[in-house]
C-alpha atoms as a PDB file:
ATOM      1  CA  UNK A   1       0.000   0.000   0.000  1.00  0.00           C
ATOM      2  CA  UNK A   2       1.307   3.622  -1.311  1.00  0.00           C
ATOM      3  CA  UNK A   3       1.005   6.643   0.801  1.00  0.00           C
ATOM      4  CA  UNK A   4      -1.800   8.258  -1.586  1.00  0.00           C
ATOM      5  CA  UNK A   5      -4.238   4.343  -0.817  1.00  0.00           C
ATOM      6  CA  UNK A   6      -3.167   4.602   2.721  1.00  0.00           C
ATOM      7  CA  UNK A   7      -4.717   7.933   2.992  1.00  0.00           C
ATOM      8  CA  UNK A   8      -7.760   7.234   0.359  1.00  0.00           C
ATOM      9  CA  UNK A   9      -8.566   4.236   2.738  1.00  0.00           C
ATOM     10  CA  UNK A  10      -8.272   6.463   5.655  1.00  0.00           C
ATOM     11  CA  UNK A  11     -10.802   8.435   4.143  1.00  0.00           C
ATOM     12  CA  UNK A  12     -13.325   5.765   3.085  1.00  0.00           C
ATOM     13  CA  UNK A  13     -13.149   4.166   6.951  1.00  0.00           C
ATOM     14  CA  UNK A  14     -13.187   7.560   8.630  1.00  0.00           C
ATOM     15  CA  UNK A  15     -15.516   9.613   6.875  1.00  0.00           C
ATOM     16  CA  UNK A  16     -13.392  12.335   6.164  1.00  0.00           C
ATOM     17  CA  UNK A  17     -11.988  14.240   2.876  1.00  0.00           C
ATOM     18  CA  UNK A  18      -8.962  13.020   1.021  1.00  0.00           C
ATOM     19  CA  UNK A  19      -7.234  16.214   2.538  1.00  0.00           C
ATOM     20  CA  UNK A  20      -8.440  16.204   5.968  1.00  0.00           C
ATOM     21  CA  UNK A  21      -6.719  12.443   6.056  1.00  0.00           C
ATOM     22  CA  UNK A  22      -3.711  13.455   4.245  1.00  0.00           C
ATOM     23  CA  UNK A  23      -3.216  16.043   6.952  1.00  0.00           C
ATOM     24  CA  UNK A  24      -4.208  13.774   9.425  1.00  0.00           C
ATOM     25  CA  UNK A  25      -1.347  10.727   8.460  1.00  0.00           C
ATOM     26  CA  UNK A  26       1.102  13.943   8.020  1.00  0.00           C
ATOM     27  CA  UNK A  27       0.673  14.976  11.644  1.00  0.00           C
ATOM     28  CA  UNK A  28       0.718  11.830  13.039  1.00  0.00           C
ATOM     29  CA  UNK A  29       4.252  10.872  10.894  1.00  0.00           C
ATOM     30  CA  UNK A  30       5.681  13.931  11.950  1.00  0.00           C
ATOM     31  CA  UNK A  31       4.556  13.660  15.658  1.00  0.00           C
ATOM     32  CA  UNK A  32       6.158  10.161  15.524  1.00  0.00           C
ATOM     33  CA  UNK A  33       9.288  11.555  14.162  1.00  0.00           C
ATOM     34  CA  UNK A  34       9.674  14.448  16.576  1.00  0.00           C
ATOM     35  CA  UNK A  35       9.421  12.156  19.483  1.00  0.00           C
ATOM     36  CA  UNK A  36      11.845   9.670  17.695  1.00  0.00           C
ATOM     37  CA  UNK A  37      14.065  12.334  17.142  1.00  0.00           C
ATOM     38  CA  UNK A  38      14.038  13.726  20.645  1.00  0.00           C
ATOM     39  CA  UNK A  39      14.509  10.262  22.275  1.00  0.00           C
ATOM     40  CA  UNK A  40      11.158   8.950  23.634  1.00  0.00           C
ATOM     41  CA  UNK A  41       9.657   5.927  22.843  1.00  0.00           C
ATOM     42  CA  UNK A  42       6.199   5.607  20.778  1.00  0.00           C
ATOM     43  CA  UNK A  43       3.320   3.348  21.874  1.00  0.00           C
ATOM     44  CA  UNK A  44      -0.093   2.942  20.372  1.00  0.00           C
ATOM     45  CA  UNK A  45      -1.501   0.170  22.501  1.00  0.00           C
ATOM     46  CA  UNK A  46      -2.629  -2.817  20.739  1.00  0.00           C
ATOM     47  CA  UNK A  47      -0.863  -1.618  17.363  1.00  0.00           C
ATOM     48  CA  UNK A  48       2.725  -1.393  18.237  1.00  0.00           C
ATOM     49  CA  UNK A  49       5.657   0.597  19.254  1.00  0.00           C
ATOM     50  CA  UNK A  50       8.353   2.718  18.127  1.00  0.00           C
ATOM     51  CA  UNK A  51      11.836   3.177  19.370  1.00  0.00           C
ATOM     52  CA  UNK A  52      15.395   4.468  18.394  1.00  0.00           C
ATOM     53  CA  UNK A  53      18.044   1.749  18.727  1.00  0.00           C
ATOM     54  CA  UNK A  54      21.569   1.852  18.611  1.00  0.00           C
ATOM     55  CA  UNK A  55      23.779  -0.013  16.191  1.00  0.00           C
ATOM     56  CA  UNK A  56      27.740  -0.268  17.158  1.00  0.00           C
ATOM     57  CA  UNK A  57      30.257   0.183  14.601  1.00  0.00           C
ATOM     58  CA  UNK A  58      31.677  -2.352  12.825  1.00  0.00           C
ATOM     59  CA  UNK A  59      34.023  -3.352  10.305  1.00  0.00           C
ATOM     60  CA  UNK A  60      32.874  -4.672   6.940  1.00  0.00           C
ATOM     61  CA  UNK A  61      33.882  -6.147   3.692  1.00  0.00           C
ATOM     62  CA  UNK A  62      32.908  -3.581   0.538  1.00  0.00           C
ATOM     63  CA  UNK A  63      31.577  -6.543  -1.898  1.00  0.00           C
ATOM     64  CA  UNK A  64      32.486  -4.992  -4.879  1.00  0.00           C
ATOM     65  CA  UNK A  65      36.538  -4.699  -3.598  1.00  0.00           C
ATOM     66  CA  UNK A  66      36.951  -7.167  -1.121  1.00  0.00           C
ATOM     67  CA  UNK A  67      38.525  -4.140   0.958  1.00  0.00           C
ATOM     68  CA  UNK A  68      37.536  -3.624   4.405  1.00  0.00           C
ATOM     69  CA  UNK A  69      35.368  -0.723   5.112  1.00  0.00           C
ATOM     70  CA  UNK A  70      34.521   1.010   8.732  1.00  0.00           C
ATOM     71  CA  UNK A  71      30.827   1.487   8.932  1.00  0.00           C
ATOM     72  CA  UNK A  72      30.112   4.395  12.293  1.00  0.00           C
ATOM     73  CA  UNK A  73      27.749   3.847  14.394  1.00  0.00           C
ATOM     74  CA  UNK A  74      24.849   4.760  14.451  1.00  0.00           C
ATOM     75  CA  UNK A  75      20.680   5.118  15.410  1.00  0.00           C
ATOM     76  CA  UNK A  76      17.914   3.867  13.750  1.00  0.00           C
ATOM     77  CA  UNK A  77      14.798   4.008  14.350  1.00  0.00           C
ATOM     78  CA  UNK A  78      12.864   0.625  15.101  1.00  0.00           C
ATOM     79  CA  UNK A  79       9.373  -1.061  15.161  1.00  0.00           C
ATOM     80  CA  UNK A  80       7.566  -3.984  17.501  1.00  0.00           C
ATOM     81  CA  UNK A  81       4.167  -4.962  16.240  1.00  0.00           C
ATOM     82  CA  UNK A  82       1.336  -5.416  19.224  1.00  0.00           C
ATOM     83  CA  UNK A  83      -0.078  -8.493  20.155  1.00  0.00           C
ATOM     84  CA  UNK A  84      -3.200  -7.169  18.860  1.00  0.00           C
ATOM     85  CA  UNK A  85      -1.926  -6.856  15.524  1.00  0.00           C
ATOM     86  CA  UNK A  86      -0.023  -9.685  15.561  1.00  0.00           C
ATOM     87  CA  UNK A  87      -3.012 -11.853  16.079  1.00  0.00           C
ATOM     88  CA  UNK A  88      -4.744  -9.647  12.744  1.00  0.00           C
ATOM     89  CA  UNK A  89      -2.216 -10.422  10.288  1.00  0.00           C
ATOM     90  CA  UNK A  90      -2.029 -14.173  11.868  1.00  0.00           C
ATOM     91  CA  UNK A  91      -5.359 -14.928  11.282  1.00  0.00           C
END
């Protein structure tokens, strides 16, 4: 599913206007990503939560060379799925 079907089908199930749902995902994205970004956690209850995690640096092999390559570390941001919707997409 594409942004633009993500927000028609928010419209269709919510009742609202293509644009009042395209501002709607937009301020929940950004509200995500400003607490992401700031260091809290994210959880919707029953849907899932978001977090920042940590990845150490490391030493790698470039594929195309063969030559070792330091890769920094660094934070990126991470998902857990709910038990709620774990049990949806199981079913």
């Amino acid at each position: 599913m594409k942004k633009s079907e993500l927000i028609a089908a928010i419209a269709a199930k919510g009742g609202y206007s293509k644009k009042d749902a395209e501002k709607a995902l937009e301020a929940v994205t950004s509200a995500i990503t400003d607490a992401l970004v700031s260091g809290e956690k994210v959880s919707v209850v029953g849907f899932g939560s978001f977090e920042v995690r940590s990845r150490a640096a490391k030493e790698s092999i470039n594929p195309a060379t063969k030559q070792p390559i330091h890769v920094p570390a660094k934070k990126v941001p991470a998902f857990k799925a709910g038990k709620a919707l774990k049990e949806a997409v199981d079913k």
